[in-house]
C-alpha atoms as a PDB file:
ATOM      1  CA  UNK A   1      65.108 -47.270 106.414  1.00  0.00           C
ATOM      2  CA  UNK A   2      61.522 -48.101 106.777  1.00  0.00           C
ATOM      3  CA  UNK A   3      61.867 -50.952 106.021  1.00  0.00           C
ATOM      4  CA  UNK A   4      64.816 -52.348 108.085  1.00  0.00           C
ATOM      5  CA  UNK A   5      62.257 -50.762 111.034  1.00  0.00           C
ATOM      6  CA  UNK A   6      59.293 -53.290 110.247  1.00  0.00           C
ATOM      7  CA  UNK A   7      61.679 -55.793 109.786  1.00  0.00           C
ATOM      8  CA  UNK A   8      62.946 -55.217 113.072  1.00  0.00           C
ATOM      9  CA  UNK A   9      59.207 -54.748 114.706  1.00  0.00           C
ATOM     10  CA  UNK A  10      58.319 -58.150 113.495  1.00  0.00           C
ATOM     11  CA  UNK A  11      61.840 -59.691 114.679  1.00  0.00           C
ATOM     12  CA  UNK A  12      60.935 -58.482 117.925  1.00  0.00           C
ATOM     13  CA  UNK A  13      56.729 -59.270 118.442  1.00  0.00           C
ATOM     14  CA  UNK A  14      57.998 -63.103 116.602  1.00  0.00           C
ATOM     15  CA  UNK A  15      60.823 -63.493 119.223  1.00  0.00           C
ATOM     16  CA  UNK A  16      58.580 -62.313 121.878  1.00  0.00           C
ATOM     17  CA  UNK A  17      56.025 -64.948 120.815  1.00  0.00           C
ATOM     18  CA  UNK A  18      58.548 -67.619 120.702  1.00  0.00           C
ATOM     19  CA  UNK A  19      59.599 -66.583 123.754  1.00  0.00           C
ATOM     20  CA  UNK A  20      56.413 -66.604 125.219  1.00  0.00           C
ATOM     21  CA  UNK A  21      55.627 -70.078 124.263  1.00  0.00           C
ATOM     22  CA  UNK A  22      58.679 -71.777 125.320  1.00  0.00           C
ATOM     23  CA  UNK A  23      57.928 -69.923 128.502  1.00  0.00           C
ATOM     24  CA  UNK A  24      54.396 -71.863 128.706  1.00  0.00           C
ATOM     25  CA  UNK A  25      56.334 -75.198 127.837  1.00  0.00           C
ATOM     26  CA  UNK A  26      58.413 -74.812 130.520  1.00  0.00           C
ATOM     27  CA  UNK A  27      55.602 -74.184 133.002  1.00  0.00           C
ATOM     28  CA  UNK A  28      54.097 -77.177 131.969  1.00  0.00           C
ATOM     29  CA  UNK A  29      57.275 -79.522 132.428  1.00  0.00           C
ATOM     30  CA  UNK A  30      57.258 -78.278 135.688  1.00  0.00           C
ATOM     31  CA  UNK A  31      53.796 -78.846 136.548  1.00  0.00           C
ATOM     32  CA  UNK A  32      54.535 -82.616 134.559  1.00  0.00           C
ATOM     33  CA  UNK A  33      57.237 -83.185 137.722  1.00  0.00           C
ATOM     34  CA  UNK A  34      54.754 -82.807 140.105  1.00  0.00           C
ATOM     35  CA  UNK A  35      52.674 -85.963 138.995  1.00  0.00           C
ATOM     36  CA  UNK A  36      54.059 -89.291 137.745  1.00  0.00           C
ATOM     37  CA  UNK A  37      52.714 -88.889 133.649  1.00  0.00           C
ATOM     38  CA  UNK A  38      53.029 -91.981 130.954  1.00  0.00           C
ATOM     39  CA  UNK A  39      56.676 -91.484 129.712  1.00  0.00           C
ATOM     40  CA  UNK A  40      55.187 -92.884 126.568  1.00  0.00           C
ATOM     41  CA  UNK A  41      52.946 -90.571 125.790  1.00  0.00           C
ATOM     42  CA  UNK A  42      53.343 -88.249 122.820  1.00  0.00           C
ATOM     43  CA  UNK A  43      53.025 -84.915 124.355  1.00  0.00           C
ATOM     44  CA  UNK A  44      55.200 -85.566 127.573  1.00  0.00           C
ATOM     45  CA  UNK A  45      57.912 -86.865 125.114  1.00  0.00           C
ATOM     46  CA  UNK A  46      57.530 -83.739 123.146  1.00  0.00           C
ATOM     47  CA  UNK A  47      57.372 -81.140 126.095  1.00  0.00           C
ATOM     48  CA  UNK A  48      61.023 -83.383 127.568  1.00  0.00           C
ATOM     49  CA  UNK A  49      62.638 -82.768 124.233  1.00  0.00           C
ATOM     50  CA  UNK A  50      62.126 -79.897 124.048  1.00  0.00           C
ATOM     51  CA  UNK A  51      62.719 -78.342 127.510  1.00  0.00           C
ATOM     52  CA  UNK A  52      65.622 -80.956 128.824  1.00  0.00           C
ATOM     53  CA  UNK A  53      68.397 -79.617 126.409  1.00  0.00           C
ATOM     54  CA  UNK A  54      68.199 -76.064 128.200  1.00  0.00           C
ATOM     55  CA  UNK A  55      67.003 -77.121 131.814  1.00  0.00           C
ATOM     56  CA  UNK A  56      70.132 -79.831 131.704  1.00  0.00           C
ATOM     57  CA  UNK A  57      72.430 -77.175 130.982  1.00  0.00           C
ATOM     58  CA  UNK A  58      71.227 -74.916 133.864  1.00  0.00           C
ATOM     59  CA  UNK A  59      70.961 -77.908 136.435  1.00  0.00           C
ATOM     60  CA  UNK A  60      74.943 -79.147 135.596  1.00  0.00           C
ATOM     61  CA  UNK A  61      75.817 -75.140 135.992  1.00  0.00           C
ATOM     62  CA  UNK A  62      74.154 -74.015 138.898  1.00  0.00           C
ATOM     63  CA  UNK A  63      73.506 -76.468 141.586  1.00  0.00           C
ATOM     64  CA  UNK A  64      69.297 -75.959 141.653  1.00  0.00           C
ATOM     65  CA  UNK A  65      68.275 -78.683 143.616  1.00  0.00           C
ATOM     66  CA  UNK A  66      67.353 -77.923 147.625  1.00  0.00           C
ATOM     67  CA  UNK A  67      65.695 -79.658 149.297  1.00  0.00           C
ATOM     68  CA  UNK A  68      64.358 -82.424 146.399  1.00  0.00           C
ATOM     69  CA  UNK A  69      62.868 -78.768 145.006  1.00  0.00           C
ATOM     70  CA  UNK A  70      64.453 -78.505 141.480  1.00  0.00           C
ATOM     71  CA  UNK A  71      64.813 -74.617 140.707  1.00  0.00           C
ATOM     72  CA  UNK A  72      65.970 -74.909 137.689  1.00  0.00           C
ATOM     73  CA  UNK A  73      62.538 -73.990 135.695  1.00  0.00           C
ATOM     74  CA  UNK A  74      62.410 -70.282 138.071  1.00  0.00           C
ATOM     75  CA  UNK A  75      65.705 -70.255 136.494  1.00  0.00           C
ATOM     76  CA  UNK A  76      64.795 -70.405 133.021  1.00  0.00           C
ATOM     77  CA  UNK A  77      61.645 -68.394 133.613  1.00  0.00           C
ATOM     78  CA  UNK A  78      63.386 -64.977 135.147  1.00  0.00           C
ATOM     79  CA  UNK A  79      65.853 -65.428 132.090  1.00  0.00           C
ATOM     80  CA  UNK A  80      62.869 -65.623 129.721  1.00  0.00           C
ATOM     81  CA  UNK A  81      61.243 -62.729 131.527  1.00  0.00           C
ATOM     82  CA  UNK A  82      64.699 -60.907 131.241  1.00  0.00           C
ATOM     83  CA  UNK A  83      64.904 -61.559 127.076  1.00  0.00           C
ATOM     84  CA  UNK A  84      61.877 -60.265 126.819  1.00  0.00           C
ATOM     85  CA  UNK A  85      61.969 -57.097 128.848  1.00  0.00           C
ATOM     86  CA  UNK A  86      65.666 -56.542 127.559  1.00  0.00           C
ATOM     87  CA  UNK A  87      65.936 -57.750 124.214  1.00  0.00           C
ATOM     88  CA  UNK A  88      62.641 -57.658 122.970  1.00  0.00           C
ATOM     89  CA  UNK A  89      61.745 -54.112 124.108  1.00  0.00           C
ATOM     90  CA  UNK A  90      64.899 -52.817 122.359  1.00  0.00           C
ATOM     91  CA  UNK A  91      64.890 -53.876 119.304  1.00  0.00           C
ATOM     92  CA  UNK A  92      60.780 -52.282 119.257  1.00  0.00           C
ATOM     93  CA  UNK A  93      62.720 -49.266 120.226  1.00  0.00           C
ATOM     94  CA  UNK A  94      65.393 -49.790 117.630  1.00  0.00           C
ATOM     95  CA  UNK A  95      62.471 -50.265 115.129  1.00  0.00           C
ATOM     96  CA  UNK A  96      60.922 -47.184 116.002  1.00  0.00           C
ATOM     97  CA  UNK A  97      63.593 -44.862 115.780  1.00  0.00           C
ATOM     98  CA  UNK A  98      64.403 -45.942 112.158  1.00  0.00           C
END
């Protein structure tokens, strides 16, 4: 059972990274939508890929936009915060009681 436990532990510190990550990718579309960046350049195309699948679905969901303020990044952040308080902590405490 040992092992299923440290297989579990690492599930949860690698999701919590991944997590964590996305969470500063996010952040830094936001702070992108502040200024007007080159749409051409590499790592503005990448951080768009990446983020505009999940912030899309959230803004055609839930309408996030008041005031020309788009809330849909908050939105994604407290449900990033929430995976990783939820999800993350329990399966460390599902690892440790194996």
């Amino acid at each position: 059972m040992f092992i299923l436990g440290n297989f579990l532990f690492g599930l949860a510190k690698v999701l919590n990274i991944a997590l964590t990550v996305y969470m500063w990718i996010i952040i830094a579309q936001a702070v992108l939508s502040w200024v007007n960046p080159d749409p051409f350049n590499p790592i503005v195309r990448f951080i768009n890929q990446i983020t505009e699948p999940v912030l899309s679905q959230i803004r055609r969901r839930i309408p996030t936009m008041f005031g020309g303020i788009d809330f849909s990044p908050i939105i994604v952040l407290l449900a990033i915060i929430f995976l990783q308080e939820f999800l993350v902590n329990s399966l460390i405490q599902l690892a440790r009681t194996l």
